[in-house]
Protein backbone atom coordinates (compact mmCIF):
# COMPACT_ATOMS: atom_id res chain seq x y z
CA UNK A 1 11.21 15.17 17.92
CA UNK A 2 15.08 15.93 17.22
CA UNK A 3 15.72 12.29 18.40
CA UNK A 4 13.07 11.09 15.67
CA UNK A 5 14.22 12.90 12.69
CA UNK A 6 17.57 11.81 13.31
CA UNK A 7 16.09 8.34 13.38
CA UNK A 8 14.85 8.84 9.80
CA UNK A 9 17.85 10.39 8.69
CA UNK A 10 19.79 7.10 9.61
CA UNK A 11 16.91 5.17 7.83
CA UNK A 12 17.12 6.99 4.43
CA UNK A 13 21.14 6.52 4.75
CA UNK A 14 20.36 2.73 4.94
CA UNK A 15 18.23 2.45 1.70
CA UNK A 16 21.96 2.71 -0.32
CA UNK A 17 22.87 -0.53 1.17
CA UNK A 18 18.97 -1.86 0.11
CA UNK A 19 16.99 -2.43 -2.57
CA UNK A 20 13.87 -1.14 -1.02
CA UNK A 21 14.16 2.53 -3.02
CA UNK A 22 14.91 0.65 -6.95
CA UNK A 23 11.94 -1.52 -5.71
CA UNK A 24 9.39 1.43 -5.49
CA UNK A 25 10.73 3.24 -8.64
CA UNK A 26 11.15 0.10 -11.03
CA UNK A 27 7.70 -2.02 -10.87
CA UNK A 28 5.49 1.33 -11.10
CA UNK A 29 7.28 2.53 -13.97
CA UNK A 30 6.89 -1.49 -15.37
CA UNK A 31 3.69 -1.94 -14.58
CA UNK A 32 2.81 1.93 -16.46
CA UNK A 33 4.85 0.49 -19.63
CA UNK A 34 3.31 -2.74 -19.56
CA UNK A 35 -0.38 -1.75 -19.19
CA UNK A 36 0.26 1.31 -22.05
CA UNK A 37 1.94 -0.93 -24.63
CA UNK A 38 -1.16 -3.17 -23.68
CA UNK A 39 -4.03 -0.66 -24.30
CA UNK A 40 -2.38 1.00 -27.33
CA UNK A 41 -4.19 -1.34 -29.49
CA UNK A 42 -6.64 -3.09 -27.60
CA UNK A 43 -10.46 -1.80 -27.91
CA UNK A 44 -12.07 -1.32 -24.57
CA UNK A 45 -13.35 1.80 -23.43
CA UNK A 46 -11.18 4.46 -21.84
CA UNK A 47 -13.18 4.28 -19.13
CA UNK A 48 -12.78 0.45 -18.89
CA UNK A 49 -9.00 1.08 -19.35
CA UNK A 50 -8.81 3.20 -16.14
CA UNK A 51 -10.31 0.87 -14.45
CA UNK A 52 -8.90 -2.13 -14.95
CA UNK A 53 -5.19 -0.49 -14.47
CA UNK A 54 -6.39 0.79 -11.20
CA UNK A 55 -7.93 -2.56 -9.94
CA UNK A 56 -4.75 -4.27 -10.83
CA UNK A 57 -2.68 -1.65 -9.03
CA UNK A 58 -5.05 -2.54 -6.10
CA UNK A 59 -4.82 -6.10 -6.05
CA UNK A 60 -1.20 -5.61 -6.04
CA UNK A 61 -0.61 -3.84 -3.71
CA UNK A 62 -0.55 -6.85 -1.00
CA UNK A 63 2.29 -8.34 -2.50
CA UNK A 64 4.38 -5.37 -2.72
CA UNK A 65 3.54 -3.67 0.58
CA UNK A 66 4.47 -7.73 2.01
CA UNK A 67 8.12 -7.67 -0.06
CA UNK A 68 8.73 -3.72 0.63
CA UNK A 69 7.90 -4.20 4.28
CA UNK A 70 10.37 -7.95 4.32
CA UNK A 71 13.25 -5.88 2.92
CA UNK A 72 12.89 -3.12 5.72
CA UNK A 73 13.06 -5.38 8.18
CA UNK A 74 15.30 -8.00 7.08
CA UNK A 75 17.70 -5.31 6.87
CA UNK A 76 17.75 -3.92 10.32
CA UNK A 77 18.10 -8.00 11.30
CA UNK A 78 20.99 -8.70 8.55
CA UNK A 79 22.83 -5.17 10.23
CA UNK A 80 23.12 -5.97 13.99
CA UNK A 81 20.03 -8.60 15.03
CA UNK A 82 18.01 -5.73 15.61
CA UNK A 83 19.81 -3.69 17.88
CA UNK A 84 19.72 -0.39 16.74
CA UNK A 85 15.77 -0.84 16.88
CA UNK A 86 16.02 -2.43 20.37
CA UNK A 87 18.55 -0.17 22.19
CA UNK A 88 16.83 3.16 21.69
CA UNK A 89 16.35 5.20 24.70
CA UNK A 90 12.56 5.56 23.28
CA UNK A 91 11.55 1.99 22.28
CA UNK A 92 8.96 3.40 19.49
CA UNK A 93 11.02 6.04 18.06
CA UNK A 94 12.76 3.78 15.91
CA UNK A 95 10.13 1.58 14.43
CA UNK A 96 8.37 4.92 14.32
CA UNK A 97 10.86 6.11 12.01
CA UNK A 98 11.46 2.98 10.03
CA UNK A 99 7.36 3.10 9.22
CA UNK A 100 7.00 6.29 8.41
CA UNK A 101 9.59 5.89 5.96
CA UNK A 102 8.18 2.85 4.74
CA UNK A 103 4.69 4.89 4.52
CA UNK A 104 6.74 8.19 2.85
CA UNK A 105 8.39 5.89 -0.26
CA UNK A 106 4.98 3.42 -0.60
CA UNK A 107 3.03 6.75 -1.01
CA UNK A 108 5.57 8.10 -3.49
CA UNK A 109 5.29 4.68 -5.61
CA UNK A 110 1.49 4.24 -5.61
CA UNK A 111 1.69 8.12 -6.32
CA UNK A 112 4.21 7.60 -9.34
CA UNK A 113 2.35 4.21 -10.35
CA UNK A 114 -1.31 6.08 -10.57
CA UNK A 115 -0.26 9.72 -11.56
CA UNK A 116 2.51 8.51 -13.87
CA UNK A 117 0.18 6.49 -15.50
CA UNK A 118 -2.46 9.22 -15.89
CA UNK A 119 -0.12 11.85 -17.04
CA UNK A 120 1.34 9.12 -19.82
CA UNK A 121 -2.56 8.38 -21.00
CA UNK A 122 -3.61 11.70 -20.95
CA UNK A 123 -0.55 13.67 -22.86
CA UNK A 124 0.74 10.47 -25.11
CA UNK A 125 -2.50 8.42 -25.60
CA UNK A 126 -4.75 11.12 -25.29
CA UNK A 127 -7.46 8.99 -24.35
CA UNK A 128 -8.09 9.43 -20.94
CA UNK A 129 -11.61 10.67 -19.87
CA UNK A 130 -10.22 12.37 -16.30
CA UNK A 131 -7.89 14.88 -15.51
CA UNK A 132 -4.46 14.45 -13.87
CA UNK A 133 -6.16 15.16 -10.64
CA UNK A 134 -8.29 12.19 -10.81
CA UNK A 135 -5.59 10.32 -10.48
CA UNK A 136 -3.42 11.66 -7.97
CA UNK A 137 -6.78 11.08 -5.76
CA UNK A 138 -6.62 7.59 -6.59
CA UNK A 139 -3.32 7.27 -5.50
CA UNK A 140 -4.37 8.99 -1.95
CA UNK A 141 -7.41 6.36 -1.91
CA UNK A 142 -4.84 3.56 -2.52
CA UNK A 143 -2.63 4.40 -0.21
CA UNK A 144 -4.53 5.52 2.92
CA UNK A 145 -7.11 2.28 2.64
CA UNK A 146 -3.47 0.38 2.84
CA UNK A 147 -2.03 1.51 5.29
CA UNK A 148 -3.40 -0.56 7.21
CA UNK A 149 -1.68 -3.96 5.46
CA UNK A 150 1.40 -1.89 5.77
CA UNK A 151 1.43 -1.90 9.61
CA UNK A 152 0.41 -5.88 9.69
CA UNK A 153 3.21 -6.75 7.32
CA UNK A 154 5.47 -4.81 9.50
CA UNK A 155 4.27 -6.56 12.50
CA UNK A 156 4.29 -10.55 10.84
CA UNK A 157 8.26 -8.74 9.22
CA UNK A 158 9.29 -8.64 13.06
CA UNK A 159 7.29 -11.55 14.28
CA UNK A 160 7.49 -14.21 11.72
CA UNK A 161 10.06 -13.41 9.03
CA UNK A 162 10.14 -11.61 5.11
CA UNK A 163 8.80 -15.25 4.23
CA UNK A 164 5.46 -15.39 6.29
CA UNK A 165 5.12 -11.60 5.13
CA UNK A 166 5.16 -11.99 1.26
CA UNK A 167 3.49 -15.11 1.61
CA UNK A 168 0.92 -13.89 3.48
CA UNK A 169 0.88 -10.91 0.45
CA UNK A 170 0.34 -13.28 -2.41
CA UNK A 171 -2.56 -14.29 -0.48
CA UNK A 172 -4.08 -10.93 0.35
CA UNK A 173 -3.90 -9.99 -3.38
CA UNK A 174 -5.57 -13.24 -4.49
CA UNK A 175 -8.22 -12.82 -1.84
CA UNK A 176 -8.38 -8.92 -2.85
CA UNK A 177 -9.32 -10.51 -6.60
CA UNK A 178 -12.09 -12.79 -5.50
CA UNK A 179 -13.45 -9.98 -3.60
CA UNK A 180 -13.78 -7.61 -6.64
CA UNK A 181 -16.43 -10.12 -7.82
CA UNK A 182 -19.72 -10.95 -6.40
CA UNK A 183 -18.60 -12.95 -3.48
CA UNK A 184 -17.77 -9.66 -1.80
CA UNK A 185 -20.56 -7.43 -2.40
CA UNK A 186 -21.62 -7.91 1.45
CA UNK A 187 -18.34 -9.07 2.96
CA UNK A 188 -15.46 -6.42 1.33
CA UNK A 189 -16.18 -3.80 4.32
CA UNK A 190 -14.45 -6.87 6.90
CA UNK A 191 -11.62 -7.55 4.73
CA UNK A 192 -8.74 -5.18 4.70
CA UNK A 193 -7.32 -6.51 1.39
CA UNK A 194 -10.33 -5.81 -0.13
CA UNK A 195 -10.37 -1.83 1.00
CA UNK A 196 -8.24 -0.53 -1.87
CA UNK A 197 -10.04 -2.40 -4.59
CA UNK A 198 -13.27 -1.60 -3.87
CA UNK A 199 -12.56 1.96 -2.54
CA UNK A 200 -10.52 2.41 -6.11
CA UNK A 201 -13.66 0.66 -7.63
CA UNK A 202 -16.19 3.12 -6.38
CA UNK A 203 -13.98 6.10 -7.30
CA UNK A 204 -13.55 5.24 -11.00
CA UNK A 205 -17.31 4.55 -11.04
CA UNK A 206 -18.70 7.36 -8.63
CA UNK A 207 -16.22 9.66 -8.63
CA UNK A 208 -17.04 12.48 -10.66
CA UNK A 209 -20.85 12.30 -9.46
CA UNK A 210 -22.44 13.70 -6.77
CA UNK A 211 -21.98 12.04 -3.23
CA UNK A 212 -25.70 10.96 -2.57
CA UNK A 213 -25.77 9.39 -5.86
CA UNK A 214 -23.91 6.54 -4.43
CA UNK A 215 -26.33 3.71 -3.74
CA UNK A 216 -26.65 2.43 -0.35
CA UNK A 217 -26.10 -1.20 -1.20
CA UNK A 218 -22.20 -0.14 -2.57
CA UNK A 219 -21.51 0.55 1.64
CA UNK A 220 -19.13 3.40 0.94
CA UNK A 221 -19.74 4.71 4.33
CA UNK A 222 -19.80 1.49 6.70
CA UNK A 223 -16.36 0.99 4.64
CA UNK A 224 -15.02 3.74 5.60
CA UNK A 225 -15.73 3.57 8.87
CA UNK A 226 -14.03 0.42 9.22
CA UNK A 227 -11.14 1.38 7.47
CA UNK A 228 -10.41 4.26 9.52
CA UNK A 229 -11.17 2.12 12.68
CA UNK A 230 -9.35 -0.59 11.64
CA UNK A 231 -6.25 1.50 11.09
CA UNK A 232 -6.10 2.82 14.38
CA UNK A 233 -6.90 0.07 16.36
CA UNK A 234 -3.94 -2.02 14.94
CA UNK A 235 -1.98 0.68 15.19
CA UNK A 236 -2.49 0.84 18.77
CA UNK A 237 -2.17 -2.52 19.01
CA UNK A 238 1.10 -2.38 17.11
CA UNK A 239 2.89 0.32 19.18
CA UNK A 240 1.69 -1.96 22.50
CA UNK A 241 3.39 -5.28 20.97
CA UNK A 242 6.35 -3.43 19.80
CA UNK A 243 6.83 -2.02 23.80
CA UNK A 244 7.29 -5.76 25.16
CA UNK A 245 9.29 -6.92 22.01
CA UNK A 246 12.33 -8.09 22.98
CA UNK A 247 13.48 -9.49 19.55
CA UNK A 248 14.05 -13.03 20.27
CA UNK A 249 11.27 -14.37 18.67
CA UNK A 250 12.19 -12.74 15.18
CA UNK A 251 13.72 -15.41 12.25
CA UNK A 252 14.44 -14.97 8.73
């Protein structure tokens, strides 16, 4: 445990030498001023409001977790070809470390982008129909139905490069669009993408009413399920890879 937090504590000294920290604290607070400036005169519902900011902070999460997780790793690479990851007396403790920070400042952005937001549209706009609360749950549905993107970005980071990662994020948000539609009515619950969308979806829509007033057809539950297995299976998966990573397979 010692050998862990002082692990961490060399990560958080890195983010001076990174963007990684102005990333998480700038496009939250852009993305709040864009979308307020926007729905200060436009003449949806508040309801509708809500929702739509919180289905766009959904889709985009892909893309960012992609570039957030790229910049992690790119650094460790750029600083010593991934030595200090490699060399540890404890393989995982490192890439332990370097994801649990990674998990630690995505939370605290998806917390600022949803909670910010709230706080802004309920005590400046006073428009919104929810509490503050509301919305700090919606962060915690965001981020736990990503985590598990954020430990395959980490994984295609080490494997593949920061290019195959935010590629592969532009993609996952795109698909995470189409999926909001009809097309994924039956299919979202398969789709990892898809999890924070629709989970975000079903929580604007259902959240405030009682549980078994949820139809069945929505698949909250089988969703759920998969989510949480998903998660653990690649992180299982993840810690086994990591064990027999050597690091010569890794490129820009």
């Amino acid at each position: 445990m010692i050998s862990f937090f002082r692990n961490l504590k060399s990560d958080v000294l890195k983010l001076r030498r990174q963007p990684l920290l102005l990333v998480q604290l700038l496009v939250p607070l852009l993305g709040i001023a864009i979308f307020l400036a926007y729905y200060s005169f436009t003449p949806y519902s508040p309801i509708s409001k809500v929702d739509g900011y919180l289905q766009v902070l959904a889709v985009a999460l892909p893309t960012m977790i992609g570039i957030v997780c790229s910049i992690a790793v790119e650094q460790e690479s750029v600083a010593g070809n991934f030595q200090h990851l490699l060399t540890s007396p404890v393989k995982l403790l490192p890439f332990l470390s370097k994801l649990s920070l990674l998990l630690c400042l995505g939370f605290g952005s998806v917390l600022l982008a949803s909670g910010g937001f709230g706080a802004c549209y309920i005590y400046l706009m006073k428009e919104s129909p929810y509490g503050l609360m509301f919305y700090v749950l919606a962060a915690c549905i965001l981020f736990m139905s990503s985590v598990f993107l954020y430990l395959l970005h980490f994984f295609i980071s080490l494997r593949f490069g920061k290019g195959a990662s935010i590629g592969l994020g532009i993609m996952e948000s795109l698909l995470s669009a189409l999926l909001l539609t009809g097309l994924g009515d039956h299919n979202w619950i398969f789709i990892p993408p898809a999890w924070a969308a629709r989970f975000i979806t079903i929580w604007v829509q259902y959240g405030v009413s009682p549980a078994d007033s949820i139809p069945e057809t929505i698949q909250l539950d089988w969703g759920i399920r998969y989510c949480v297995v998903g998660t653990f299976v690649i992180m299982v998966l993840l810690g086994l890879w990591i064990c027999r990573w050597e690091g010569q397979n890794s490129s820009e």
